[in-house]
PDB file of N, CA and C in Angstrom:
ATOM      1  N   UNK A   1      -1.631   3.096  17.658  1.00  0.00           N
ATOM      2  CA  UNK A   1      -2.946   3.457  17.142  1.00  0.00           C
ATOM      3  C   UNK A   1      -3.062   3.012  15.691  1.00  0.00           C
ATOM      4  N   UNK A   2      -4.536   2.484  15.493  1.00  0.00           N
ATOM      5  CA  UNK A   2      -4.490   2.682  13.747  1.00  0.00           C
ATOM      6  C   UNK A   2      -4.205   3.524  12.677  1.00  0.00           C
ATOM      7  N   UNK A   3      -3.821   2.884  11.546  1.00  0.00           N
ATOM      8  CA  UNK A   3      -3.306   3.803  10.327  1.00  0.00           C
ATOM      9  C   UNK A   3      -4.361   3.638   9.385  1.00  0.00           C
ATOM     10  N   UNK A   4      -4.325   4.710   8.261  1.00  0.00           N
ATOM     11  CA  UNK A   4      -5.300   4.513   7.614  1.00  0.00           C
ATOM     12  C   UNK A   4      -5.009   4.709   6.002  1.00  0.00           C
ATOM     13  N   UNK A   5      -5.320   4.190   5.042  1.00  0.00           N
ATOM     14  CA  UNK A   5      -5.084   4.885   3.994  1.00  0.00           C
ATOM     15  C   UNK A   5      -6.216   5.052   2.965  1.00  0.00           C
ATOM     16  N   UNK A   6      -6.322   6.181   2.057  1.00  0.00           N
ATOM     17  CA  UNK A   6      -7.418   5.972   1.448  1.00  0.00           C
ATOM     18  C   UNK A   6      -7.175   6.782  -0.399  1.00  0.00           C
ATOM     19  N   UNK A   7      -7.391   6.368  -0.855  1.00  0.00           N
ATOM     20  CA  UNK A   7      -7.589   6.601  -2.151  1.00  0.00           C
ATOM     21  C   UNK A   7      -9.113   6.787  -3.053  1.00  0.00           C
ATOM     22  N   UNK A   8      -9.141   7.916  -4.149  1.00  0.00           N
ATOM     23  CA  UNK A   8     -10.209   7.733  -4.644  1.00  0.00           C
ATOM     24  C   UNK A   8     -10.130   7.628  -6.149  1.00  0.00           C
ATOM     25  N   UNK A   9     -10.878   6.851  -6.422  1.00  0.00           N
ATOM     26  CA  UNK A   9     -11.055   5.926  -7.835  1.00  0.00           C
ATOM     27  C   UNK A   9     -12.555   5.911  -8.646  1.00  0.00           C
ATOM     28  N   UNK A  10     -12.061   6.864  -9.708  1.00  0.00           N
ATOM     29  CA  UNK A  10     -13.733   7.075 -10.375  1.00  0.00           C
ATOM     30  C   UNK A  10     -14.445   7.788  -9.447  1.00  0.00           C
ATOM     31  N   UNK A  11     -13.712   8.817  -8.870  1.00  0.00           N
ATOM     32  CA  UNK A  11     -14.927   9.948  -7.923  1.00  0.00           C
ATOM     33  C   UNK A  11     -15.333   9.412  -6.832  1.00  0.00           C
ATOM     34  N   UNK A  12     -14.928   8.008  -6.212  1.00  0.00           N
ATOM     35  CA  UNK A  12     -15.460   7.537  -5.062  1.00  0.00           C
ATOM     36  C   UNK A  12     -14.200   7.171  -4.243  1.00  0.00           C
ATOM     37  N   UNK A  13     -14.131   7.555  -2.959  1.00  0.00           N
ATOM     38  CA  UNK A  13     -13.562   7.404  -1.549  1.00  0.00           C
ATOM     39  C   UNK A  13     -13.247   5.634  -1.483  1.00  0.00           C
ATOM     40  N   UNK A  14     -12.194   4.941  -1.263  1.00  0.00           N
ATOM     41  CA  UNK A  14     -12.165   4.098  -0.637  1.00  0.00           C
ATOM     42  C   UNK A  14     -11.111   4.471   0.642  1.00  0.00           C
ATOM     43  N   UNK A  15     -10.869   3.721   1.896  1.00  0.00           N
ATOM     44  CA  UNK A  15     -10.709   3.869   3.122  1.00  0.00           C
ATOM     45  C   UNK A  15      -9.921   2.530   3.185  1.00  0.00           C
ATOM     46  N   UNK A  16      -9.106   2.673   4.021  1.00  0.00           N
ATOM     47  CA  UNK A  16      -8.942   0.944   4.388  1.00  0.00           C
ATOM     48  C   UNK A  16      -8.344   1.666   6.268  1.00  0.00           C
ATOM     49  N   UNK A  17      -8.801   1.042   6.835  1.00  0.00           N
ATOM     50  CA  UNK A  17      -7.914   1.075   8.498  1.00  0.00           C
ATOM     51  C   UNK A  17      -7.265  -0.489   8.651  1.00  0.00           C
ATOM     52  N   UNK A  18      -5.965  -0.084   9.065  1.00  0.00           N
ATOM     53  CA  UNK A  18      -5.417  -1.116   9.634  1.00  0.00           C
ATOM     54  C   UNK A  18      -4.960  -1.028  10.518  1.00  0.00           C
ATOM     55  N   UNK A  19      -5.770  -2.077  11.949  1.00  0.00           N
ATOM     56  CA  UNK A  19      -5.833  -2.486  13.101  1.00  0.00           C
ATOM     57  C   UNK A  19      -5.239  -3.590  14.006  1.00  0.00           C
ATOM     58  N   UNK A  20      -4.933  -4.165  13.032  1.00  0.00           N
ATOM     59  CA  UNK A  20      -4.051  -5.662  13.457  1.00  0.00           C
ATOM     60  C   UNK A  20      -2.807  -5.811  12.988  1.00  0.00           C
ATOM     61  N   UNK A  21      -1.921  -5.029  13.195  1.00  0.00           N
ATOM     62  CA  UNK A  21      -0.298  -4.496  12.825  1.00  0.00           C
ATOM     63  C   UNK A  21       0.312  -6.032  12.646  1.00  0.00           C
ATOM     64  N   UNK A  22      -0.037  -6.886  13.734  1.00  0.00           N
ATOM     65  CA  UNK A  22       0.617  -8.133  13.684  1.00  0.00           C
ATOM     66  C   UNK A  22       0.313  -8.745  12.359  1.00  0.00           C
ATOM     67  N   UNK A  23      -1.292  -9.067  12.053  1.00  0.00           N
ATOM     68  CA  UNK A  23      -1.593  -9.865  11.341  1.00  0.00           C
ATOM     69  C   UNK A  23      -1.627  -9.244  10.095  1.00  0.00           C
ATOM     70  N   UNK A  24      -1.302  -7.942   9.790  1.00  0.00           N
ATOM     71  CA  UNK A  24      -0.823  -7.262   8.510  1.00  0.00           C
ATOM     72  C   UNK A  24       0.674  -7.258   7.875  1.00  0.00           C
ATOM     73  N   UNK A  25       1.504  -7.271   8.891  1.00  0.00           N
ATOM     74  CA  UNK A  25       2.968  -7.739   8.979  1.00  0.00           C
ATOM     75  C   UNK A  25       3.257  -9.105   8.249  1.00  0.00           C
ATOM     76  N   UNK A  26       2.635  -9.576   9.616  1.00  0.00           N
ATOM     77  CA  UNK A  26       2.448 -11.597   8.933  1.00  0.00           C
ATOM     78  C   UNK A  26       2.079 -11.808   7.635  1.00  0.00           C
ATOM     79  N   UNK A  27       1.122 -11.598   7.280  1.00  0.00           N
ATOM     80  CA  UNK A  27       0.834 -11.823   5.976  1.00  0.00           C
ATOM     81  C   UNK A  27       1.936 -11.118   5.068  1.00  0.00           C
ATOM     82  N   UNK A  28       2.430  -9.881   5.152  1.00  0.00           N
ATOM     83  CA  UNK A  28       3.739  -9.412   4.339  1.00  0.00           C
ATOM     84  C   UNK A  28       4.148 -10.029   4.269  1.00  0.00           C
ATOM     85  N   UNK A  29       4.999 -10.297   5.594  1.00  0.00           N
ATOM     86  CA  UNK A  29       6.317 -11.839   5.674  1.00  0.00           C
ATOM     87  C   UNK A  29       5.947 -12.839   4.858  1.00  0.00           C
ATOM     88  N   UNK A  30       4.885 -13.450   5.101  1.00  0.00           N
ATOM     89  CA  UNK A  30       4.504 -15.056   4.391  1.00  0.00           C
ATOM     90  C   UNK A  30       4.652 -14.345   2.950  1.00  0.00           C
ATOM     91  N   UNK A  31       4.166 -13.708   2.775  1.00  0.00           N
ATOM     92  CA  UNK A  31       4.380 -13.337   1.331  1.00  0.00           C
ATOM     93  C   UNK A  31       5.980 -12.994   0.356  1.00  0.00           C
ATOM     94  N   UNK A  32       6.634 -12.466   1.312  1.00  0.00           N
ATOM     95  CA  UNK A  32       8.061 -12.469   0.981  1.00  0.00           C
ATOM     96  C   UNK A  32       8.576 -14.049   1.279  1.00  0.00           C
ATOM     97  N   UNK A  33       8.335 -14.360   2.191  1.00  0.00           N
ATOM     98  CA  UNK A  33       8.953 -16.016   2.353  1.00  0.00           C
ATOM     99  C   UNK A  33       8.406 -16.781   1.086  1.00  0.00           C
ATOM    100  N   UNK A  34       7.644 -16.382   0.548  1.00  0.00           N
ATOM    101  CA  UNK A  34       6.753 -17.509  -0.471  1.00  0.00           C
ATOM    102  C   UNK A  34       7.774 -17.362  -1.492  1.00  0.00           C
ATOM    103  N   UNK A  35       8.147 -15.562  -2.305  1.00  0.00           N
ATOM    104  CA  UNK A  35       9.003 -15.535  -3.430  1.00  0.00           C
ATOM    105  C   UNK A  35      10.197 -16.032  -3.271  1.00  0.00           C
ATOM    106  N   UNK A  36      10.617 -15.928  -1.925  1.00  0.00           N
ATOM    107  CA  UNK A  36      12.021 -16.176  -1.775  1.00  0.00           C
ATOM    108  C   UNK A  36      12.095 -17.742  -1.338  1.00  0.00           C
ATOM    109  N   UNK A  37      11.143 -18.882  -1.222  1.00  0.00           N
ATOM    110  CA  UNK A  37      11.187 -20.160  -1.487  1.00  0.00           C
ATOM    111  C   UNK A  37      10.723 -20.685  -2.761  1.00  0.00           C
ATOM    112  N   UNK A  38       9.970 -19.870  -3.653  1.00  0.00           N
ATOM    113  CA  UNK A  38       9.625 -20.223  -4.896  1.00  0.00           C
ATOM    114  C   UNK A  38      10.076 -19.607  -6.005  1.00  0.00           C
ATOM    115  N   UNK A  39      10.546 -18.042  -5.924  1.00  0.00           N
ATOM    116  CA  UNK A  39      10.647 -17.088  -6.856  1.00  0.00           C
ATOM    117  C   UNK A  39      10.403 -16.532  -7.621  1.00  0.00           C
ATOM    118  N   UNK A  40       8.951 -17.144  -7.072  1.00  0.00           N
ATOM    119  CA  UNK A  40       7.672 -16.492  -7.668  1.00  0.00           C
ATOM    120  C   UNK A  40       6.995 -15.294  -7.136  1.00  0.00           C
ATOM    121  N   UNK A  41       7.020 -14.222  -7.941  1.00  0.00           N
ATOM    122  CA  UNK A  41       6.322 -13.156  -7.319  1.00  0.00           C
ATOM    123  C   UNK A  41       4.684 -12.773  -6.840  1.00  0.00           C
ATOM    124  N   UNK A  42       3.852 -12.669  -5.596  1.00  0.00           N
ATOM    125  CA  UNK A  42       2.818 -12.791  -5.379  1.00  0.00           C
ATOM    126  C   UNK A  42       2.104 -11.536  -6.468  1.00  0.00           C
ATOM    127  N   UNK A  43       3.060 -10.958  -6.698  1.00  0.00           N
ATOM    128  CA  UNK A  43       2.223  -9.281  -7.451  1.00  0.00           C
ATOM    129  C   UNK A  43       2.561  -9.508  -8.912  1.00  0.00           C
ATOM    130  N   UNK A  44       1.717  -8.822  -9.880  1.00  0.00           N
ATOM    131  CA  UNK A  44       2.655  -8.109 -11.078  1.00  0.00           C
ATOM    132  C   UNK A  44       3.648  -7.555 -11.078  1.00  0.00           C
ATOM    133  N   UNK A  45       4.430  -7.210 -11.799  1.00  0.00           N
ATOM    134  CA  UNK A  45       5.359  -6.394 -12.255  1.00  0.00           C
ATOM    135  C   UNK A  45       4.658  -4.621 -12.541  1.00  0.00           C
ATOM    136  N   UNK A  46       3.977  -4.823 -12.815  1.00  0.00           N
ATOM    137  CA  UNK A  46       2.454  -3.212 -12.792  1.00  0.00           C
ATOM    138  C   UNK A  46       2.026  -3.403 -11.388  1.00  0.00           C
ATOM    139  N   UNK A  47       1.797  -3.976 -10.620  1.00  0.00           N
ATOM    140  CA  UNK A  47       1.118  -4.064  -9.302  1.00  0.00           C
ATOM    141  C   UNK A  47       2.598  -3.560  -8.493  1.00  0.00           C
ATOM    142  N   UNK A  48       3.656  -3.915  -8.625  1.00  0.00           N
ATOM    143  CA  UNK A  48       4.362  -3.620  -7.984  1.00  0.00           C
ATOM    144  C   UNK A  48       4.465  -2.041  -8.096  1.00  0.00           C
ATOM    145  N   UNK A  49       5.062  -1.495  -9.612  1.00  0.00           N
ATOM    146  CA  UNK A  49       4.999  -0.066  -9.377  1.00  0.00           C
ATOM    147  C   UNK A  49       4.052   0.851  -8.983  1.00  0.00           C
ATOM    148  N   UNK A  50       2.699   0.272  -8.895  1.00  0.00           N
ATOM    149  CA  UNK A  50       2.076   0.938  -8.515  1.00  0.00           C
ATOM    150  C   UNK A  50       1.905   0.896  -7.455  1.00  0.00           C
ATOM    151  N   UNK A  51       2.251   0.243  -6.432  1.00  0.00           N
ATOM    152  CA  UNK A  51       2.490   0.273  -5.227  1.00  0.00           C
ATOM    153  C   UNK A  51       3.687   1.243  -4.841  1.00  0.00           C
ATOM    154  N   UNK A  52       4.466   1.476  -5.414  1.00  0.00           N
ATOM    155  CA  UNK A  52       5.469   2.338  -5.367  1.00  0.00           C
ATOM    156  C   UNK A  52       5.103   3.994  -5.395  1.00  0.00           C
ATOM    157  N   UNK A  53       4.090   4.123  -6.542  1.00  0.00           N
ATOM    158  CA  UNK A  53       3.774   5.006  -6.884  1.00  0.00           C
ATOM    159  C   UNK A  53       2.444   5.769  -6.180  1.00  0.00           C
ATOM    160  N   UNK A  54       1.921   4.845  -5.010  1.00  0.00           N
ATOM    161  CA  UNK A  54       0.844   4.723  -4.036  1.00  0.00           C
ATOM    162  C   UNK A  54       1.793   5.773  -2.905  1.00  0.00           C
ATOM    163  N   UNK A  55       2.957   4.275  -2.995  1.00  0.00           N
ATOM    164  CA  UNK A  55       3.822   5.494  -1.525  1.00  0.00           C
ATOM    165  C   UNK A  55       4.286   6.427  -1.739  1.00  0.00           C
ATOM    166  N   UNK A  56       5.158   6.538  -2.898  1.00  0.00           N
ATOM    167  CA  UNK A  56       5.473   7.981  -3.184  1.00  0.00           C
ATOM    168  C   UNK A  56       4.529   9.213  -2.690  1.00  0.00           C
ATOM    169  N   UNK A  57       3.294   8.833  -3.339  1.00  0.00           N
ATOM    170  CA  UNK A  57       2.056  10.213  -3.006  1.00  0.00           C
ATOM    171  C   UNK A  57       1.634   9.913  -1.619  1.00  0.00           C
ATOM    172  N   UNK A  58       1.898   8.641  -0.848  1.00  0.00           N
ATOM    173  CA  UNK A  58       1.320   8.774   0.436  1.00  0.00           C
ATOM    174  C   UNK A  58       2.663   9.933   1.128  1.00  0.00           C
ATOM    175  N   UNK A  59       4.074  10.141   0.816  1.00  0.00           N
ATOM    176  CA  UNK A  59       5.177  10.776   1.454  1.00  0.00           C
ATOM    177  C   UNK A  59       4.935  12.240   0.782  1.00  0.00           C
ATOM    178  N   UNK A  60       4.149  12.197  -0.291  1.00  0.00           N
ATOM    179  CA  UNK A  60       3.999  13.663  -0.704  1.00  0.00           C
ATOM    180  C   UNK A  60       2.619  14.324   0.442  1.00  0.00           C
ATOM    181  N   UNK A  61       1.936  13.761   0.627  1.00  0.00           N
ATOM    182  CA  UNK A  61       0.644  13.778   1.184  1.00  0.00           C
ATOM    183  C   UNK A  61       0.819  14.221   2.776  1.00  0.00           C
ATOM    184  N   UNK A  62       1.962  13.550   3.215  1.00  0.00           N
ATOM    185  CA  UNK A  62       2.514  13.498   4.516  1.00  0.00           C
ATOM    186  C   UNK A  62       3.279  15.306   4.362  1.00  0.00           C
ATOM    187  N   UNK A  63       4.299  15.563   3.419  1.00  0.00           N
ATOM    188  CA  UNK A  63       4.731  16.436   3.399  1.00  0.00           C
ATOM    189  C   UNK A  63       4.146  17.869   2.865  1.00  0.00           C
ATOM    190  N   UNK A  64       2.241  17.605   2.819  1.00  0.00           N
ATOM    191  CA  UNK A  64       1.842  18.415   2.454  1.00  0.00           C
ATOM    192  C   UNK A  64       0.760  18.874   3.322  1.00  0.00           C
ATOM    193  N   UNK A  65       1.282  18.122   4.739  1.00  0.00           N
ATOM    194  CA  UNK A  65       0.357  18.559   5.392  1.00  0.00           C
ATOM    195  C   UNK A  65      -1.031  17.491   5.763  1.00  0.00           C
ATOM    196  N   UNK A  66      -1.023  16.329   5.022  1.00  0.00           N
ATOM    197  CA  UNK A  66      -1.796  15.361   4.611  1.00  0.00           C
ATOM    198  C   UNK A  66      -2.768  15.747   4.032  1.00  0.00           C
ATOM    199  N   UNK A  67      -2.440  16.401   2.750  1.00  0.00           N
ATOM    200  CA  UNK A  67      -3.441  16.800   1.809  1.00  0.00           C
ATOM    201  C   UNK A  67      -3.582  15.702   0.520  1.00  0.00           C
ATOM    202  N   UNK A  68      -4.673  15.593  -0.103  1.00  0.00           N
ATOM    203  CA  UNK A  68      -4.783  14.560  -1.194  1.00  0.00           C
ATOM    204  C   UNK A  68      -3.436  15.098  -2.327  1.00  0.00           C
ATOM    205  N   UNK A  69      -3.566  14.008  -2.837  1.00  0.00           N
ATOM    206  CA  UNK A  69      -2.139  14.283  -3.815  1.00  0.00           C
ATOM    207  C   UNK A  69      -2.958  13.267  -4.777  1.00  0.00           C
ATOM    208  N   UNK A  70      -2.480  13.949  -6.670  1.00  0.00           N
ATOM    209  CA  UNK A  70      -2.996  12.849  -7.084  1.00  0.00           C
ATOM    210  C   UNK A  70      -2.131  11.614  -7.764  1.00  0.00           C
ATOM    211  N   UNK A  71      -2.367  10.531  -8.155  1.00  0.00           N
ATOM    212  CA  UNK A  71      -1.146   9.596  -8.901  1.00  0.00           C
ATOM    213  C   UNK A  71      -1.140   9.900 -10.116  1.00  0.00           C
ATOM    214  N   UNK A  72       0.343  10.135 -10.414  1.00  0.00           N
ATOM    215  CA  UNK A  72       0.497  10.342 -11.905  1.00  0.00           C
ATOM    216  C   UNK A  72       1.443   8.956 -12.775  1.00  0.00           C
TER     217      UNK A  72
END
């Protein structure tokens, strides 16, 4: 089934569903294959932790019952 994640930014809801597991995967992969043939990173160095810091509160969120959590 689909997953969903959503965050809100400046008081407004964004949503994202993801439906195409394959073609969300794929694009990961190509994206890791790219740094690891170039060694170039597709993200920031800030884009990265905050991606980190996305999942963290998505595992707090999970362990809270799936209640909003906010990023600190």
């Amino acid at each position: 089934s689909p997953w969903q994640v959503g965050v809100r930014v400046g008081g407004k809801y964004e949503v994202a569903t993801i439906k195409n597991f394959d073609g969300f995967y794929e694009n990961a992969m190509r994206k890791a294959l790219e740094f690891f043939r170039t060694g170039k990173s597709p993200i920031s160095p800030e884009e990265q932790l905050a991606n980190v810091l996305v999942q963290e509160a998505a595992e707090q969120s999970v362990a809270s019952g799936n209640t909003w959590v906010k990023l600190h």
